[in-house]
C-alpha atoms as a PDB file:
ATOM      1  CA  UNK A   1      82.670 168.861  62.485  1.00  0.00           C
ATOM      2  CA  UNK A   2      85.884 167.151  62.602  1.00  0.00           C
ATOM      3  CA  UNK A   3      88.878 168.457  60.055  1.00  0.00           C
ATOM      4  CA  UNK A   4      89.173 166.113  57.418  1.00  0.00           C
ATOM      5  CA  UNK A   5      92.142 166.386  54.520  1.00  0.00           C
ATOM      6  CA  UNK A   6      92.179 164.330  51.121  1.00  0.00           C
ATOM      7  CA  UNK A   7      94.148 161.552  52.345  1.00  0.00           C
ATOM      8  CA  UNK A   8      91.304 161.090  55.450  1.00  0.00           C
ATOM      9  CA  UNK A   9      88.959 161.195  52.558  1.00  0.00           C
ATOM     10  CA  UNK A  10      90.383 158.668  50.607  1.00  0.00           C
ATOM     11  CA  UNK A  11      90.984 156.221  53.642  1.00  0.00           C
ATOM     12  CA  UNK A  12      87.300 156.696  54.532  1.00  0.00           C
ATOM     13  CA  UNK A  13      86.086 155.966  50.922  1.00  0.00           C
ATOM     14  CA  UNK A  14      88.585 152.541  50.942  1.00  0.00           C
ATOM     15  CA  UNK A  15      86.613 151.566  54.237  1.00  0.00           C
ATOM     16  CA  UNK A  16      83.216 152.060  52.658  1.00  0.00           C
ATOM     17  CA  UNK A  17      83.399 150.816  49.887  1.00  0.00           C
ATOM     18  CA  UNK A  18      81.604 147.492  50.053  1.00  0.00           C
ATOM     19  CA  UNK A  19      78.747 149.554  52.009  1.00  0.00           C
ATOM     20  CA  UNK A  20      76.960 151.318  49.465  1.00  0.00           C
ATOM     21  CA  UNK A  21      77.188 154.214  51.278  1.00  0.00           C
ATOM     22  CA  UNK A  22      79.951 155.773  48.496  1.00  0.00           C
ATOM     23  CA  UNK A  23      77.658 155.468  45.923  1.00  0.00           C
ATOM     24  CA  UNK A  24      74.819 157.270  47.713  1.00  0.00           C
ATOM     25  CA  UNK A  25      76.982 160.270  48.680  1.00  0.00           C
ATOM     26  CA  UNK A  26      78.435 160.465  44.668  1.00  0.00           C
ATOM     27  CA  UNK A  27      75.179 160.578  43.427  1.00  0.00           C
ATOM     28  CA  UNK A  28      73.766 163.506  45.899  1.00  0.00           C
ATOM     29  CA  UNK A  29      77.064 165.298  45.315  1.00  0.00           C
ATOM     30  CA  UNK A  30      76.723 164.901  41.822  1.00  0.00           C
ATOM     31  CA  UNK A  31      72.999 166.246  42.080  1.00  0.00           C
ATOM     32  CA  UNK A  32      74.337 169.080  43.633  1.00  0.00           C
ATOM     33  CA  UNK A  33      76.612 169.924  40.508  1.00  0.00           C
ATOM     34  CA  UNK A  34      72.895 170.331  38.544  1.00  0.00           C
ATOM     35  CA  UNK A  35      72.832 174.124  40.194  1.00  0.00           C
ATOM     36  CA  UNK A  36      73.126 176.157  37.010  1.00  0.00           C
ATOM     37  CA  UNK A  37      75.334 179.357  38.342  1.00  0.00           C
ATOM     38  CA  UNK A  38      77.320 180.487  41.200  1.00  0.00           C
ATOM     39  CA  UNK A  39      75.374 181.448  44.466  1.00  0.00           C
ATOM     40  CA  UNK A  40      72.337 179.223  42.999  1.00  0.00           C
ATOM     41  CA  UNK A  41      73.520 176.374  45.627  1.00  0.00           C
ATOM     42  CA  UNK A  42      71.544 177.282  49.051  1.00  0.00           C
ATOM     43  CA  UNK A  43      73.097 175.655  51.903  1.00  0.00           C
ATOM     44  CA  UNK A  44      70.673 175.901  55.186  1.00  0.00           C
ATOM     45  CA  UNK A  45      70.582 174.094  58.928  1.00  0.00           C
ATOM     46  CA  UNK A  46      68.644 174.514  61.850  1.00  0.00           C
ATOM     47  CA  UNK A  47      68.362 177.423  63.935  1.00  0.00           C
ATOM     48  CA  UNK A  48      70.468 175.528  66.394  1.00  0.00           C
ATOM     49  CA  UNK A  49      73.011 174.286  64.116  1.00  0.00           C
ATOM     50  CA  UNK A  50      73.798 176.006  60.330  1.00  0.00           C
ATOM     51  CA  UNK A  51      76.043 174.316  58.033  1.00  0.00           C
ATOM     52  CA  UNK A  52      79.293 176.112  58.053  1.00  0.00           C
ATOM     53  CA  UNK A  53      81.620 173.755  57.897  1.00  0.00           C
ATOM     54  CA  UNK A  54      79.948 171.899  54.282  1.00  0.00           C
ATOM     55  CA  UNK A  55      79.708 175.248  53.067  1.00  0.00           C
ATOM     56  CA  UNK A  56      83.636 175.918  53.566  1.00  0.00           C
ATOM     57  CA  UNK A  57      83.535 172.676  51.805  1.00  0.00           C
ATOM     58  CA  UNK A  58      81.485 173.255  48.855  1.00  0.00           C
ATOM     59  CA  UNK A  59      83.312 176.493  48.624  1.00  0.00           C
ATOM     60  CA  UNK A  60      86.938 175.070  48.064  1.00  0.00           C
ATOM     61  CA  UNK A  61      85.765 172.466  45.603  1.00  0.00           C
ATOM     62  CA  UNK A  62      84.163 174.773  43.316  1.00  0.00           C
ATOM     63  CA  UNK A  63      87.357 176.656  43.545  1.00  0.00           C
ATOM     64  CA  UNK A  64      89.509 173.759  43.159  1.00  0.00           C
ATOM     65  CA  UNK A  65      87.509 171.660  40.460  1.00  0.00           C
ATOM     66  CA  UNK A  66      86.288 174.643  38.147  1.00  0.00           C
ATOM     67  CA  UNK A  67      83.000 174.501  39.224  1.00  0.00           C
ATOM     68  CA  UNK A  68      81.501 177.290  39.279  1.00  0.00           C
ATOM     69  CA  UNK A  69      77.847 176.549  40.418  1.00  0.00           C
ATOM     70  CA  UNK A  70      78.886 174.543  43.503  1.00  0.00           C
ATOM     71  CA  UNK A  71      79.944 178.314  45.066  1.00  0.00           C
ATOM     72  CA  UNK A  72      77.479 177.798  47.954  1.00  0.00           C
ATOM     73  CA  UNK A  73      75.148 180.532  49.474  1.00  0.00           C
ATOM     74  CA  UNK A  74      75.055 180.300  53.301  1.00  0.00           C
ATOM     75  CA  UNK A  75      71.100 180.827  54.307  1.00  0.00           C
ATOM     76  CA  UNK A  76      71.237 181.995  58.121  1.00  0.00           C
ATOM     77  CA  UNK A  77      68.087 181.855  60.086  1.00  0.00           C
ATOM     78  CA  UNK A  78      69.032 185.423  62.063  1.00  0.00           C
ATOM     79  CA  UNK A  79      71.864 186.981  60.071  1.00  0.00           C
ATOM     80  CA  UNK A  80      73.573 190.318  62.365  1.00  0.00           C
ATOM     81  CA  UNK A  81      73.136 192.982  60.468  1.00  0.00           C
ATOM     82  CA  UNK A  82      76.851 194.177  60.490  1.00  0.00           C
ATOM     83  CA  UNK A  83      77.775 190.914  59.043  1.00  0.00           C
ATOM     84  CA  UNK A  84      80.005 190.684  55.575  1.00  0.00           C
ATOM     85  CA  UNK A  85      77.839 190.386  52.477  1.00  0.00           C
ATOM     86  CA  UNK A  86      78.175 186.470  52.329  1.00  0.00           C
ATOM     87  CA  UNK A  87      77.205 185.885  55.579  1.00  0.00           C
ATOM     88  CA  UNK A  88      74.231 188.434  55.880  1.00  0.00           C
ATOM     89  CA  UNK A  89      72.019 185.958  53.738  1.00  0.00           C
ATOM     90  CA  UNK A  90      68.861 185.075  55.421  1.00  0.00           C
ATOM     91  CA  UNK A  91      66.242 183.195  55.170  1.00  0.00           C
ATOM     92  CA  UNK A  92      63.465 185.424  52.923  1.00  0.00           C
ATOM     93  CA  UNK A  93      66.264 184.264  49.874  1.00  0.00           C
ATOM     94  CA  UNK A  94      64.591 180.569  50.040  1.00  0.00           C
ATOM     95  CA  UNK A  95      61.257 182.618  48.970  1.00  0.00           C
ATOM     96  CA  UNK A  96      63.116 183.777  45.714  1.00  0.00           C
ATOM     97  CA  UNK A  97      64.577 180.306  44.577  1.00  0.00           C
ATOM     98  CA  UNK A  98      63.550 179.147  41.194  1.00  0.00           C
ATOM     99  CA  UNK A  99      64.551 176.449  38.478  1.00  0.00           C
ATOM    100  CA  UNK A 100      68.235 176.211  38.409  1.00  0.00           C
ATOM    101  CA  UNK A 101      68.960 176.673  42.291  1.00  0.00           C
ATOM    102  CA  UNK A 102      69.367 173.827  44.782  1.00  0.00           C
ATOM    103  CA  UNK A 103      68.574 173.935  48.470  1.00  0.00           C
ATOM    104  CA  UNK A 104      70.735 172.051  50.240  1.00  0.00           C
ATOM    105  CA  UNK A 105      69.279 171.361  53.538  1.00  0.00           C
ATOM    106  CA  UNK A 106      72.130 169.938  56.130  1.00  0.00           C
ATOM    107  CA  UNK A 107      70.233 168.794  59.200  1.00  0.00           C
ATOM    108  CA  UNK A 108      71.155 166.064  61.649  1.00  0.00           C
ATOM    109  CA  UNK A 109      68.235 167.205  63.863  1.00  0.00           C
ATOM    110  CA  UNK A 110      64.367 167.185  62.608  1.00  0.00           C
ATOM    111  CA  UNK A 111      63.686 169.985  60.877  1.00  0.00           C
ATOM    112  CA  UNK A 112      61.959 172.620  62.262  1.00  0.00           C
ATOM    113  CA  UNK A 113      58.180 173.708  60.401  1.00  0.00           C
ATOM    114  CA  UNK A 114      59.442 176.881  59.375  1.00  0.00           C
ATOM    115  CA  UNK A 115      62.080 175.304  57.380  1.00  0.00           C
ATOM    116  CA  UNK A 116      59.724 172.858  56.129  1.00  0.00           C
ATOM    117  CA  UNK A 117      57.403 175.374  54.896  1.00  0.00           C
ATOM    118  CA  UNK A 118      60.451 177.250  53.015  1.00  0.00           C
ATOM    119  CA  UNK A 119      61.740 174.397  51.886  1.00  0.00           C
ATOM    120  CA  UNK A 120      58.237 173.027  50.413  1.00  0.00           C
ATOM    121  CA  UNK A 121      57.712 176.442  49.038  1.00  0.00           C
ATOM    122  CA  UNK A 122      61.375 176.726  47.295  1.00  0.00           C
ATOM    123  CA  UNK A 123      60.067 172.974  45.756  1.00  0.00           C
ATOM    124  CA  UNK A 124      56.748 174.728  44.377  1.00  0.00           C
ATOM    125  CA  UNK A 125      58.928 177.531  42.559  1.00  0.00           C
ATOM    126  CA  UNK A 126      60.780 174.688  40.269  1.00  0.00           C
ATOM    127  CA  UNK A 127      64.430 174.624  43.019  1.00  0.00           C
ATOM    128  CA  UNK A 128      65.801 171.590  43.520  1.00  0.00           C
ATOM    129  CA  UNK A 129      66.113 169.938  47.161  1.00  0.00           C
ATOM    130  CA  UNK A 130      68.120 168.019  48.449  1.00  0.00           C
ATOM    131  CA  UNK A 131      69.334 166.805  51.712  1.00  0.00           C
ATOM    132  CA  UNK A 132      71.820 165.497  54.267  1.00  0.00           C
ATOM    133  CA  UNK A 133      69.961 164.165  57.679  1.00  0.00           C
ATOM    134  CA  UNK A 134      69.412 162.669  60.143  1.00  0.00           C
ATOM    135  CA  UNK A 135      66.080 160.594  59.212  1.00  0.00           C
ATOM    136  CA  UNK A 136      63.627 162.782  59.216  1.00  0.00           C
ATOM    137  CA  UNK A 137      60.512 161.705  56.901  1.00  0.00           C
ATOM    138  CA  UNK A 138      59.009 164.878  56.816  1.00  0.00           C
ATOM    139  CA  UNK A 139      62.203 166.762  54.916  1.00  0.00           C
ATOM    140  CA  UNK A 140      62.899 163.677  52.894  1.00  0.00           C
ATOM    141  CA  UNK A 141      58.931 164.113  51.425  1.00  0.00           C
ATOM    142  CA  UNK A 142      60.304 167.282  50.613  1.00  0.00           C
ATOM    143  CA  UNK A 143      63.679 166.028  48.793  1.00  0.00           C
ATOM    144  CA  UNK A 144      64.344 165.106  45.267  1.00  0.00           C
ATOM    145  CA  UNK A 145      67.180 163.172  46.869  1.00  0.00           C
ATOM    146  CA  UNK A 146      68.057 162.610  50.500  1.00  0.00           C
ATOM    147  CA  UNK A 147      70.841 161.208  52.374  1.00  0.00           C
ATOM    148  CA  UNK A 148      69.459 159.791  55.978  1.00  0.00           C
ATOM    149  CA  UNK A 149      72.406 159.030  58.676  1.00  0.00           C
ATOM    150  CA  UNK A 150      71.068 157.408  61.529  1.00  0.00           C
ATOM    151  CA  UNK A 151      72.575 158.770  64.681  1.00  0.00           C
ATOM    152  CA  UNK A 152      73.043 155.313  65.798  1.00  0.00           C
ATOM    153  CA  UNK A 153      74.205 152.258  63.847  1.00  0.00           C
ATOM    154  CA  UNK A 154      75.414 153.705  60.545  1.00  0.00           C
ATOM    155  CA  UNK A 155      78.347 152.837  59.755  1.00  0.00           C
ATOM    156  CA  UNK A 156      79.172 156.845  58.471  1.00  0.00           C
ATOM    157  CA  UNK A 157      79.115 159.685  60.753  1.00  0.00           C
ATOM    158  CA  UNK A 158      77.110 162.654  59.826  1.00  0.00           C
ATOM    159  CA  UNK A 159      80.598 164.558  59.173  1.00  0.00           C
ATOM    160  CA  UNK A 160      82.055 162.123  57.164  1.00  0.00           C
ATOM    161  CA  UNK A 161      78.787 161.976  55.459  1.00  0.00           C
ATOM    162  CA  UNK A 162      78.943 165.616  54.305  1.00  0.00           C
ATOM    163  CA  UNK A 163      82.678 165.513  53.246  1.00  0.00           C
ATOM    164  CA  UNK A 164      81.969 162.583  51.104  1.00  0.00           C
ATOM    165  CA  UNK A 165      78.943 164.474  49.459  1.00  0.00           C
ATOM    166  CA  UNK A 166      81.105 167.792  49.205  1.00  0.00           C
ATOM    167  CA  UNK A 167      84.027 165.738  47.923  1.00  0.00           C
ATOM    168  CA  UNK A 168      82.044 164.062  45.476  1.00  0.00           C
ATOM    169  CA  UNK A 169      80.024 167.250  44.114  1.00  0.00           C
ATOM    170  CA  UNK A 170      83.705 168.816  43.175  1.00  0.00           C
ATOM    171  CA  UNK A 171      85.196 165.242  41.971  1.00  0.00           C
ATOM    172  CA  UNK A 172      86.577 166.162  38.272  1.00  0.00           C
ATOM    173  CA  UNK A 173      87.744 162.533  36.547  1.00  0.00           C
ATOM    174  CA  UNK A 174      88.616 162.066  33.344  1.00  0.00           C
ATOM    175  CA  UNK A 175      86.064 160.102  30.562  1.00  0.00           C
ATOM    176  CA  UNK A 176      87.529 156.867  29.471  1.00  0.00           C
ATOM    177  CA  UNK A 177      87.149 156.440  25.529  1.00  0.00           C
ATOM    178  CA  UNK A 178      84.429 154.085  25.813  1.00  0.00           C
ATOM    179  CA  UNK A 179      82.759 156.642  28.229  1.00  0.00           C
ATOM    180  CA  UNK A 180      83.587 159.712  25.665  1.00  0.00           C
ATOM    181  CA  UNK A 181      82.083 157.287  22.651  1.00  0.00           C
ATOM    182  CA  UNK A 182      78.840 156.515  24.627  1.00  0.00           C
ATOM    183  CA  UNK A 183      77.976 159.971  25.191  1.00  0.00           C
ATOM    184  CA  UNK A 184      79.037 161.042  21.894  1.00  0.00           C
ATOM    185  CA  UNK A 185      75.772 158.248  20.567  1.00  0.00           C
ATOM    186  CA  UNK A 186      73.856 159.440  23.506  1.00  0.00           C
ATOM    187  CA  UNK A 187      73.978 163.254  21.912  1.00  0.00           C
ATOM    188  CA  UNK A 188      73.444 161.876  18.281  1.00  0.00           C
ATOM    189  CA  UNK A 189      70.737 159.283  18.981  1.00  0.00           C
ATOM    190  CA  UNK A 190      69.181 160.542  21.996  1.00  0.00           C
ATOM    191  CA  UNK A 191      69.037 158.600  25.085  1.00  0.00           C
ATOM    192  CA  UNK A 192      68.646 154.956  25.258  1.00  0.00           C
ATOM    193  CA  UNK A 193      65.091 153.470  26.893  1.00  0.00           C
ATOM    194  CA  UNK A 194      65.013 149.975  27.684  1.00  0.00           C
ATOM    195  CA  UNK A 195      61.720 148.782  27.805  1.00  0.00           C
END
């Protein structure tokens, strides 16, 4: 993954933004803010490739933005065992996910059965999933919310996809009053159903 500072970031989001691609990558990084406490955001790959760099990512959002629950949880398929605490997570954690948690599967290449099976399992015990790849139908069954980049023909890398979906997830903006007033009704009437 390439090394990508705010101002890259903001160039990239001026040259997408007719594509609807910005809007897809707010919404999955604002699904990832749903995690209810630090550690409770699961970030796995492939064997071949985990996510480090998104992690690193994730990591210095929820620093910089506050937010506490987008501290991410590397899962490593074969952790060493002399590794530091953080990086010793493995892959029996997925089997202890619950309501609250959010795997966050970040996989340009089809993912493997085993991760399927975790992943469908981690569904079954009420954690959210969600994902960043690279069109695989069998994960995206899986997913609450996907993200497909198509290795060929997008318009966004797979990178740039991530750092707009980290970026996103740790975006702090301030409520307009109109905002603040609407969900000030919402929390006094309850939310509005149109029919």
């Amino acid at each position: 993954m390439t090394f990508m500072d705010a101002a890259s970031v903001n160039l990239l989001r001026e040259v997408l933004a007719s594509t609807g691609w910005l809007e897809r990558t707010r919404e999955l990084g604002l699904a990832l803010r749903a995690t209810r406490s630090p550690g409770g955001l699961l970030v796995v790959g492939t064997p071949e490739d985990e996510p480090w760099h998104v992690t690193a990512h994730l990591a210095d959002e929820a620093q910089v933005s506050g937010l506490a629950q987008l501290s991410p949880t590397l899962v490593r398929w074969a952790p060493p065992p002399g590794a530091p605490a953080h990086l010793r997570v493995g892959m029996e954690r997925l089997r202890g996910t619950g309501r609250g948690e959010t795997v966050f599967v970040v996989a340009e290449q089809r993912a493997p059965v085993p991760l399927l099976e975790r992943v469908d399992d981690a569904r079954r015990s009420g954690a959210t999933i969600l994902a960043v790849d690279g069109g695989d139908p069998e994960l995206e069954s899986l997913a609450h919310d996907a993200i497909a980049v198509p290795a060929k023909g997008a318009v966004l890398s797979f990178d740039a996809a991530q750092h707009l979906v980290s970026s996103a997830a740790g975006e702090v903006r301030q409520l307009g009053l109109r905002e603040r007033l609407a969900r000030l009704a919402e929390r006094i009437t309850g939310p509005h159903v149109s029919d």
